[in-house]
Protein backbone atom coordinates (compact mmCIF):
# COMPACT_ATOMS: atom_id res chain seq x y z
CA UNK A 1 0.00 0.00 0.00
CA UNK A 2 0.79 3.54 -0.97
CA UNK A 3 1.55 6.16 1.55
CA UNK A 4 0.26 9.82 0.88
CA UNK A 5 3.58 11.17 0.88
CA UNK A 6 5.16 8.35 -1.54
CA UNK A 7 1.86 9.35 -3.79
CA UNK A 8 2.94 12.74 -3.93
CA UNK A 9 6.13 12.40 -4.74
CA UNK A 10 5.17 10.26 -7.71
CA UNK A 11 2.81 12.36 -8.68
CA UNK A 12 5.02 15.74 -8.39
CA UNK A 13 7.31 13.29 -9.92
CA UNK A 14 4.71 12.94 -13.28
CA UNK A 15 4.96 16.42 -14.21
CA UNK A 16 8.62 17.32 -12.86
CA UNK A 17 9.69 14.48 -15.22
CA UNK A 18 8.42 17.01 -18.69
CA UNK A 19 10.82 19.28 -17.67
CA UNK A 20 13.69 17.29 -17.80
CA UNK A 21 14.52 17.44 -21.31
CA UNK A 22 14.91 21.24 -20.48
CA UNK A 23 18.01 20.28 -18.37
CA UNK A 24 19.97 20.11 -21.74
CA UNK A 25 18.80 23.01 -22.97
CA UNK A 26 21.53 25.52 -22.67
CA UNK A 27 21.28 29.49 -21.51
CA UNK A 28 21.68 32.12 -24.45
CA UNK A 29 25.05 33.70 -23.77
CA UNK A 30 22.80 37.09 -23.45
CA UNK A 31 20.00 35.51 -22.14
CA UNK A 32 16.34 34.37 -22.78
CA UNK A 33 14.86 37.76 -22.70
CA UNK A 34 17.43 39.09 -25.50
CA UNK A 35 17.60 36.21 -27.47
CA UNK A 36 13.64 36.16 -28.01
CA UNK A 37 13.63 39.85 -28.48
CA UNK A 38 16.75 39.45 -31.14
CA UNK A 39 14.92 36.55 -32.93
CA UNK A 40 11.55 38.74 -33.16
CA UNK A 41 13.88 41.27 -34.34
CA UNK A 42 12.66 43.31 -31.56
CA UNK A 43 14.84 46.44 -30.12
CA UNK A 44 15.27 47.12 -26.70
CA UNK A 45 13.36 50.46 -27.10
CA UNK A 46 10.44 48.73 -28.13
CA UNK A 47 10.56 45.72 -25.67
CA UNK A 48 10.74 49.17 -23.54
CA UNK A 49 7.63 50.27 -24.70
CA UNK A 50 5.53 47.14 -24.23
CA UNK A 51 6.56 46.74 -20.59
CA UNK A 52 6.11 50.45 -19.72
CA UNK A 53 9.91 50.73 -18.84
CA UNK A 54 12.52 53.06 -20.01
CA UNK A 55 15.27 51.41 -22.64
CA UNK A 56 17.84 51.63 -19.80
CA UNK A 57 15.31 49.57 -18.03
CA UNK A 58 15.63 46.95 -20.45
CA UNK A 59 19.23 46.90 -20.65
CA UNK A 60 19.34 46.34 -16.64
CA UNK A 61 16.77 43.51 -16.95
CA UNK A 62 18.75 41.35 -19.47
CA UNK A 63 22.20 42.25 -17.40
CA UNK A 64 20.83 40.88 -14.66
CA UNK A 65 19.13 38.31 -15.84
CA UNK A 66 22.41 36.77 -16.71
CA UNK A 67 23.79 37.22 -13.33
CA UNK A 68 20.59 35.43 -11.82
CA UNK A 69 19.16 38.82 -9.92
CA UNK A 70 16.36 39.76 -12.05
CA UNK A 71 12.74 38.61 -9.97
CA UNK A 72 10.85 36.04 -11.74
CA UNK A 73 7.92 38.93 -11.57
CA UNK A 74 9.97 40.67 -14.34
CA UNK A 75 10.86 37.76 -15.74
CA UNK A 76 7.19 37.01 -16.01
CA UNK A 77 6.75 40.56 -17.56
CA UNK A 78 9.38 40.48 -20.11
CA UNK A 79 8.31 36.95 -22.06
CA UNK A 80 4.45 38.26 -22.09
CA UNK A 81 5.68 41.75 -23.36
CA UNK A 82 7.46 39.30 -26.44
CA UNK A 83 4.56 37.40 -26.58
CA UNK A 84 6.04 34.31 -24.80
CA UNK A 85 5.17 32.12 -21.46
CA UNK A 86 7.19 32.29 -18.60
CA UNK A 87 7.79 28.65 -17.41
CA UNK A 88 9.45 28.18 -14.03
CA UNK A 89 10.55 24.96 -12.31
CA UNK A 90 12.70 23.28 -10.00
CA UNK A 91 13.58 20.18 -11.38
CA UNK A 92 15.29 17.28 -9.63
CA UNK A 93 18.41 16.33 -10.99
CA UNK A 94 17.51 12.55 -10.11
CA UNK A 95 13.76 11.86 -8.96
CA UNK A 96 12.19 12.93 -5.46
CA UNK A 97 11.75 9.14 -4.33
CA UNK A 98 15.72 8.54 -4.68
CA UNK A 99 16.72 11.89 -3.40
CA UNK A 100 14.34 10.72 -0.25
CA UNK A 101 15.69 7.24 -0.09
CA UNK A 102 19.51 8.58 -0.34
CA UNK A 103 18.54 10.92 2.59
CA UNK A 104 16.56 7.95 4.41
CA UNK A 105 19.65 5.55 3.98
CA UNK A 106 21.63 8.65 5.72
CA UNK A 107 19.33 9.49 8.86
CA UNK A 108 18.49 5.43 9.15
CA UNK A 109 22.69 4.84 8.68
CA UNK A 110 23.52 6.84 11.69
CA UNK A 111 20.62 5.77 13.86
CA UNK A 112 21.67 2.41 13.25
CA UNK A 113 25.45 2.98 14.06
CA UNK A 114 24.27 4.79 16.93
CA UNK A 115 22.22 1.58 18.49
CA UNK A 116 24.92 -0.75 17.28
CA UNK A 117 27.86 0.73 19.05
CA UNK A 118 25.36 0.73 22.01
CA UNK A 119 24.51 -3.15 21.60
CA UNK A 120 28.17 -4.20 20.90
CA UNK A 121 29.15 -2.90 24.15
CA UNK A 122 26.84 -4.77 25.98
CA UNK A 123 27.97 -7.84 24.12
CA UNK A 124 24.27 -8.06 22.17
CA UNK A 125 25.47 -6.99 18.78
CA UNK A 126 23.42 -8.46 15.91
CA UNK A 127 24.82 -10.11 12.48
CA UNK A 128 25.24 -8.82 9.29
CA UNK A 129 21.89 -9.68 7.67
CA UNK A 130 19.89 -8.81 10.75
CA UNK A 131 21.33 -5.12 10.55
CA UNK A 132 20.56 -4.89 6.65
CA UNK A 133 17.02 -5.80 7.79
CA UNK A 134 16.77 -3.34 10.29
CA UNK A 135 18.25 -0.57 8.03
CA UNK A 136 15.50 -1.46 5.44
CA UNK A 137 12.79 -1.13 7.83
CA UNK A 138 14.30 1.61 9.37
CA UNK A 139 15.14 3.58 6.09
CA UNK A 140 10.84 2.53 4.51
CA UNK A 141 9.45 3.98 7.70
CA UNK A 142 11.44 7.05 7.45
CA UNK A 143 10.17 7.35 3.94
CA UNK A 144 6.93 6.69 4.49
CA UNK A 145 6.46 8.94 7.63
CA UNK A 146 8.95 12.47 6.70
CA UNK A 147 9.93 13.10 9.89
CA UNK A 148 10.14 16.53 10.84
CA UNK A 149 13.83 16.43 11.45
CA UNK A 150 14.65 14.47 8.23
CA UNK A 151 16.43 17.29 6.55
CA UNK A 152 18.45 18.83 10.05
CA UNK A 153 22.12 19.15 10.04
């Protein structure tokens, strides 16, 4: 059976997944907004215009939307003023379920280590297999419940 939070990640999953194809995609040297506006043959005076900014305006926006400080609210602004869609995403560079399990395996690693140092010393340590057991459990209930503190340190 399904948990709700597995479901969600496969579902965010689902439409995550259609943007990675994008991943390859590389950034214009000058950036999106001037590379549309080039390729429409647009100037900055009149990308100016149809945003209600000054040219100088213009010329800040694509400076800084190479150096990542532009808002996406401009960003937004800019592609509808070129007749375009702003699409924003953040897109796993693996999937959400293995980028949970890797973090599971870490938390459920170092609460095993923790209880196994404490059993060796009192002469109850368990084998091999048993402790891969446990650490399965330990890492599926982690997964399936997100603890709070899942993401700490």
């Amino acid at each position: 059976m399904k948990t709700n939070n597995k479901l969600v990640r496969e579902q965010l999953q689902i439409t995550l997944a259609k943007f990675q194809p994008m991943l390859a995609i590389p950034i214009p040297p000058k950036g999106w907004i001037r590379a549309v506006r080039n390729a429409l043959g647009m100037s900055g005076r009149q990308l100016a215009e149809r945003m209600g900014v000054t040219k100088q305006r213009v010329s800040i926006i694509e400076k800084r939307e190479i150096d990542a400080s532009v808002t996406l609210k401009t960003l937004r602004r800019a592609a509808e003023a070129v007749e375009c869609v702003f699409v924003y995403a953040i897109v796993p560079r693996t999937s959400l379920e293995e980028i949970t399990r890797n973090r599971a395996q870490r938390v459920a690693g170092k609460r095993l280590a923790r209880a196994s140092h404490t059993m060796k010393l009192e002469n109850q340590a368990l084998g091999k297999k048993e402790n891969m057991e446990i650490l399965s459990n330990m890492i599926e209930e982690i997964m399936d419940k997100l603890p709070s503190n899942l993401w700490d340190e």
